[in-house]
PDB file of N, CA and C in Angstrom:
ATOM      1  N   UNK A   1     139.910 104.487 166.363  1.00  0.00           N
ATOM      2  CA  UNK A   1     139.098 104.272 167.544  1.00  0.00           C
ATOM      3  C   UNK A   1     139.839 103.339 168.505  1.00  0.00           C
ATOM      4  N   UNK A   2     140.077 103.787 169.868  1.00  0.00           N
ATOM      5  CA  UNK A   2     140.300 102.900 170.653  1.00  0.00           C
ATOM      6  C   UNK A   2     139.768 101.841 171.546  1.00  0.00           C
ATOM      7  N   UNK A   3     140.347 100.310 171.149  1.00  0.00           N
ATOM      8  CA  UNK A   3     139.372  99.491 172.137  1.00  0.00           C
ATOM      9  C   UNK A   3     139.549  99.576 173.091  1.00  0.00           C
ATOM     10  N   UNK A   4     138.341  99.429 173.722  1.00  0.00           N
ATOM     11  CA  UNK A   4     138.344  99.715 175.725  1.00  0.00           C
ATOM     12  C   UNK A   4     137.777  98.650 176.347  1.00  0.00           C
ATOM     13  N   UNK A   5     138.312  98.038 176.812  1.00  0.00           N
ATOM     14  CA  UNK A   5     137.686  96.793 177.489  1.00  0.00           C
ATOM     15  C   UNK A   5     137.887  96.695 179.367  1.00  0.00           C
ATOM     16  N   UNK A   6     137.131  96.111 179.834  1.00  0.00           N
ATOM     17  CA  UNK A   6     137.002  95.805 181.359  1.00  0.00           C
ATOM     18  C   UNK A   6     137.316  94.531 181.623  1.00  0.00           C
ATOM     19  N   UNK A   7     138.240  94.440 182.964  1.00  0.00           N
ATOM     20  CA  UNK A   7     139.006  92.989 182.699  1.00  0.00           C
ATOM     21  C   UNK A   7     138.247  93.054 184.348  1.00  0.00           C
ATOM     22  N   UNK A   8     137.297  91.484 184.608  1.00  0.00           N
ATOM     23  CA  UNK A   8     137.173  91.390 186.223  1.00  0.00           C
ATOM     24  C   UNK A   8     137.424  90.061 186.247  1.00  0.00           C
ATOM     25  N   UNK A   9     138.094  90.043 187.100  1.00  0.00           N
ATOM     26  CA  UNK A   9     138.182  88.246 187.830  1.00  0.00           C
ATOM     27  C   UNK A   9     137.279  87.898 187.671  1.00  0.00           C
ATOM     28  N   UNK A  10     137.674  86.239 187.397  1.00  0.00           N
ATOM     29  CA  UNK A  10     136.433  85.262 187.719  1.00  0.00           C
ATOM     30  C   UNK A  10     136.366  85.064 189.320  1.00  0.00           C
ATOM     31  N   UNK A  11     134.778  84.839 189.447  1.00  0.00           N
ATOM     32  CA  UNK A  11     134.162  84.502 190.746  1.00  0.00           C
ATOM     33  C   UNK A  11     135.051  83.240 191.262  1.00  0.00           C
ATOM     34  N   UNK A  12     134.814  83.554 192.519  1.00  0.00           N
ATOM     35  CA  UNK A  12     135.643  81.432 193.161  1.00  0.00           C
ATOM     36  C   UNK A  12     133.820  81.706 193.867  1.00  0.00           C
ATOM     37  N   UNK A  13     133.564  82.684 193.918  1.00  0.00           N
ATOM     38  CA  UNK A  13     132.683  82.630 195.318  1.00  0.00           C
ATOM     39  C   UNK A  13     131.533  83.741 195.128  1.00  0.00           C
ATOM     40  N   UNK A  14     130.439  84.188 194.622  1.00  0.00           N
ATOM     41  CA  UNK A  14     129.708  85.212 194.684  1.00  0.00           C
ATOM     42  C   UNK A  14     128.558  85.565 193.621  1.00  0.00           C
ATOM     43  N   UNK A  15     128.296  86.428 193.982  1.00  0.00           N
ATOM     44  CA  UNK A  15     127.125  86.905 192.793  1.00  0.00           C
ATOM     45  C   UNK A  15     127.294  87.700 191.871  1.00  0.00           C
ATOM     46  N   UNK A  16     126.615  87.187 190.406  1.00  0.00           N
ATOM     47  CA  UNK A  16     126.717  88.598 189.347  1.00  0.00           C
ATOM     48  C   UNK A  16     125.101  88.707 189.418  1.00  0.00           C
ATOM     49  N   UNK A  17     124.753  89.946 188.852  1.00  0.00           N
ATOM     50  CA  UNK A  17     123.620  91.157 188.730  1.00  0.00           C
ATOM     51  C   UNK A  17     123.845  91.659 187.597  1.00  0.00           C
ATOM     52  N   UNK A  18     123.158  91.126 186.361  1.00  0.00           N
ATOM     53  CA  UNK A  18     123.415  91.872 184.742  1.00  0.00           C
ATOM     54  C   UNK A  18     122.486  92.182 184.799  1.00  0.00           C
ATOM     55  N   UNK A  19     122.418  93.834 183.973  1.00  0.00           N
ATOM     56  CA  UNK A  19     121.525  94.313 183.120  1.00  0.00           C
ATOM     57  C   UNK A  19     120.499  94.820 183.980  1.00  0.00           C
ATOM     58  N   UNK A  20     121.064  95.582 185.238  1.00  0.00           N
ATOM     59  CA  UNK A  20     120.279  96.374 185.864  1.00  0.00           C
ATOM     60  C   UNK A  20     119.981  97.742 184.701  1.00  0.00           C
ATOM     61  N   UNK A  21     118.701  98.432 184.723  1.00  0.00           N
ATOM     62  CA  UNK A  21     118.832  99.622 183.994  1.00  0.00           C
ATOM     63  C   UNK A  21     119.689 100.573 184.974  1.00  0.00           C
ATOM     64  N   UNK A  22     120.428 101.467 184.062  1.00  0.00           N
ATOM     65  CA  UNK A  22     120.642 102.428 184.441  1.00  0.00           C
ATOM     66  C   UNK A  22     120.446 103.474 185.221  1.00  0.00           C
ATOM     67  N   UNK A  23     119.377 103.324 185.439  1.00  0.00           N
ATOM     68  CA  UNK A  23     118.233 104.285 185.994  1.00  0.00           C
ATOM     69  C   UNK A  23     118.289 103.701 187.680  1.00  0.00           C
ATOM     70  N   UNK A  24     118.305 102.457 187.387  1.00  0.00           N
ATOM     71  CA  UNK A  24     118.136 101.873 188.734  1.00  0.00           C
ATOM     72  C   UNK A  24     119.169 101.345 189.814  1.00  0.00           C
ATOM     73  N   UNK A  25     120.619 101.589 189.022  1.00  0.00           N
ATOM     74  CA  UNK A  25     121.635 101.071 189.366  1.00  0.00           C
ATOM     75  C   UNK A  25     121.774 101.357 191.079  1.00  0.00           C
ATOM     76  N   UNK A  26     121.903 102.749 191.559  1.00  0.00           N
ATOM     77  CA  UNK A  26     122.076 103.099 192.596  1.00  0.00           C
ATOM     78  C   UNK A  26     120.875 102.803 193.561  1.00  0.00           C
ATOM     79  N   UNK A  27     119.817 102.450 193.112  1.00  0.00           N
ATOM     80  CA  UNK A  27     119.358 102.335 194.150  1.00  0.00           C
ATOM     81  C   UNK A  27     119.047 100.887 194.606  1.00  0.00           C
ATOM     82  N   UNK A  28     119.876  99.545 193.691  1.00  0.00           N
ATOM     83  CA  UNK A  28     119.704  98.828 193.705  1.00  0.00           C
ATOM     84  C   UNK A  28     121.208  98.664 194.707  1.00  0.00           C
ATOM     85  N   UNK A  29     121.992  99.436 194.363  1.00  0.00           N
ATOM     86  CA  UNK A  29     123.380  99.588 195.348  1.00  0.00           C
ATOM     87  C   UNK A  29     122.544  99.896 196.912  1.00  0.00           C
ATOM     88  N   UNK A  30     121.727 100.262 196.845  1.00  0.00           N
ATOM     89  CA  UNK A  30     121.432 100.650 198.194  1.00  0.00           C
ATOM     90  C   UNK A  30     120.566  99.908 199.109  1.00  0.00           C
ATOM     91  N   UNK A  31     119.537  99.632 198.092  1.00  0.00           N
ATOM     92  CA  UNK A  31     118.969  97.938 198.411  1.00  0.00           C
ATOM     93  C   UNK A  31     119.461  97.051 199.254  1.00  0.00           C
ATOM     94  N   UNK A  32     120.689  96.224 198.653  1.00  0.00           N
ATOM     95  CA  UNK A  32     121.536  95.448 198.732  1.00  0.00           C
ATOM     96  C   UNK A  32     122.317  95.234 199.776  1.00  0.00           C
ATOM     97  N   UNK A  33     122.892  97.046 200.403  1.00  0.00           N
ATOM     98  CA  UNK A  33     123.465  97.392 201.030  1.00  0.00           C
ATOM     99  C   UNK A  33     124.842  97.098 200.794  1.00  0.00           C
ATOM    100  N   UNK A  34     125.457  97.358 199.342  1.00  0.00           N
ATOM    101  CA  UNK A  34     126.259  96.956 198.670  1.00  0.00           C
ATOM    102  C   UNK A  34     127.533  97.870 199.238  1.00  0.00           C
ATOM    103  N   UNK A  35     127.204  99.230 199.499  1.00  0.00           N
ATOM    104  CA  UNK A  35     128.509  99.944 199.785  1.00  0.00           C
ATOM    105  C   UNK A  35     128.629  99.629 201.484  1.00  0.00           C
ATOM    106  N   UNK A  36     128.129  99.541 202.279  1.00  0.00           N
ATOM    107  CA  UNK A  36     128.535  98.487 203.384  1.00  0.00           C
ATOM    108  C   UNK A  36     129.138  97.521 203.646  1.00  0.00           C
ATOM    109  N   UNK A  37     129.520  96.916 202.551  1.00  0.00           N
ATOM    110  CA  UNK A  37     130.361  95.554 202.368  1.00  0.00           C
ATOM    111  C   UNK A  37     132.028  96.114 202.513  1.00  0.00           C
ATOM    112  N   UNK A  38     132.824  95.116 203.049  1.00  0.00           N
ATOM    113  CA  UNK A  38     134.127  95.195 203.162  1.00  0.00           C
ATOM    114  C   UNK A  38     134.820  94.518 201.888  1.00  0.00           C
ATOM    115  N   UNK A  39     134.303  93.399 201.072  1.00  0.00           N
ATOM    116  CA  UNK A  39     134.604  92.897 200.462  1.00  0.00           C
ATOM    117  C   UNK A  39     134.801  93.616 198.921  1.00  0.00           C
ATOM    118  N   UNK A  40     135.501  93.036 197.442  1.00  0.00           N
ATOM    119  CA  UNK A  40     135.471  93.511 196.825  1.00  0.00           C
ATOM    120  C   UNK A  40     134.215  93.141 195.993  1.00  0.00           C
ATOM    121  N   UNK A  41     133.828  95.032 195.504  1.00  0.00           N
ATOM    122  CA  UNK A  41     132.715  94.666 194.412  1.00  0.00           C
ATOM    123  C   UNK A  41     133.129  95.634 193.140  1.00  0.00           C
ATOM    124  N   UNK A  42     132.780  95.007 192.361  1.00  0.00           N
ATOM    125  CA  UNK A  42     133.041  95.414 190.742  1.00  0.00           C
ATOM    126  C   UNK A  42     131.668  96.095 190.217  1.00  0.00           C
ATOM    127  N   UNK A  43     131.455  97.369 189.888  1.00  0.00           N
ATOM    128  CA  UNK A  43     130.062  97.697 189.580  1.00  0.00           C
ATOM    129  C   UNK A  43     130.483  98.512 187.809  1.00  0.00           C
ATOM    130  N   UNK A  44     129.805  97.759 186.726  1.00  0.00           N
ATOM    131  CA  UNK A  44     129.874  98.455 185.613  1.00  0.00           C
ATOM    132  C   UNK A  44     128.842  99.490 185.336  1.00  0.00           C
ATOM    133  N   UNK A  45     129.131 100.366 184.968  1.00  0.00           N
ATOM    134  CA  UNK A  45     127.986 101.461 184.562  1.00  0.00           C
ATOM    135  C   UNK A  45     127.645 102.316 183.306  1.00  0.00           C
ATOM    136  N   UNK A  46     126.595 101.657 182.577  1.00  0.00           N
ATOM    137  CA  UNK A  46     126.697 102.347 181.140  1.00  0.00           C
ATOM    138  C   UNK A  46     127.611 101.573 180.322  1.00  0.00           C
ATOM    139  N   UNK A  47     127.716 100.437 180.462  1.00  0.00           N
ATOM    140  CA  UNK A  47     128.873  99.612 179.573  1.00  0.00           C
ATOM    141  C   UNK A  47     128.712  99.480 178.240  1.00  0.00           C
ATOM    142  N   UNK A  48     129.146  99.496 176.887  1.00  0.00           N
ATOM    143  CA  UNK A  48     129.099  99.050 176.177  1.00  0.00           C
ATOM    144  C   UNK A  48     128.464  97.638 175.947  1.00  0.00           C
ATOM    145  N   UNK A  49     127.472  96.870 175.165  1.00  0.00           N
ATOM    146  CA  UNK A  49     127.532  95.914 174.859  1.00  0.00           C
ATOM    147  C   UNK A  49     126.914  95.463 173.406  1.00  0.00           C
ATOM    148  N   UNK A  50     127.570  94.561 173.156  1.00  0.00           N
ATOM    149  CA  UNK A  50     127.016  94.530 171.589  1.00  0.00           C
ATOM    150  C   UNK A  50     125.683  94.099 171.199  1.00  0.00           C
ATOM    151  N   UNK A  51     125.007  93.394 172.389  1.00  0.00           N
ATOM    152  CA  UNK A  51     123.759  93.074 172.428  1.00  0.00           C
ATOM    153  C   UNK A  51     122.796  93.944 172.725  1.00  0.00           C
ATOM    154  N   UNK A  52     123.297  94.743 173.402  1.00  0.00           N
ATOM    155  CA  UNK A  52     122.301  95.407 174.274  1.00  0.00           C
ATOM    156  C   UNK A  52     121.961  97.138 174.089  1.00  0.00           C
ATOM    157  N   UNK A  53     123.287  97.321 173.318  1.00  0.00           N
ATOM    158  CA  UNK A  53     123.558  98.537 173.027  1.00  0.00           C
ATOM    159  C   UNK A  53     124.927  99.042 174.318  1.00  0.00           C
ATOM    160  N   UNK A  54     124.056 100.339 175.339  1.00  0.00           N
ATOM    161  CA  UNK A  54     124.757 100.430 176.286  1.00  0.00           C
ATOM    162  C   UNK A  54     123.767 100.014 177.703  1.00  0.00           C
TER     163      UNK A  54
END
């Protein structure tokens, strides 16, 4: 089995958002007005976690 891991910078400056459901991801992208932004955003989807499941 191969490990797969996600590598994101640490913040100097910004917001994290864990554990949106799935279900709701995109429309919480839209909410936000997240794809309007110029800046960089990191969005995980369906991630693995050992707590949480996926």
């Amino acid at each position: 089995m191969d490990k797969k891991e996600l590598a994101v910078a640490a913040l100097k400056n910004g917001t994290v958002i864990d554990h949106i459901p799935s279900k709701s991801l995109f429309k919480v992208v839209n909410l936000l007005g997240i794809k309007d932004l110029e800046n960089s955003v990191t969005i995980g989807f369906n991630l693995d976690s050992k707590q949480m499941g996926k």
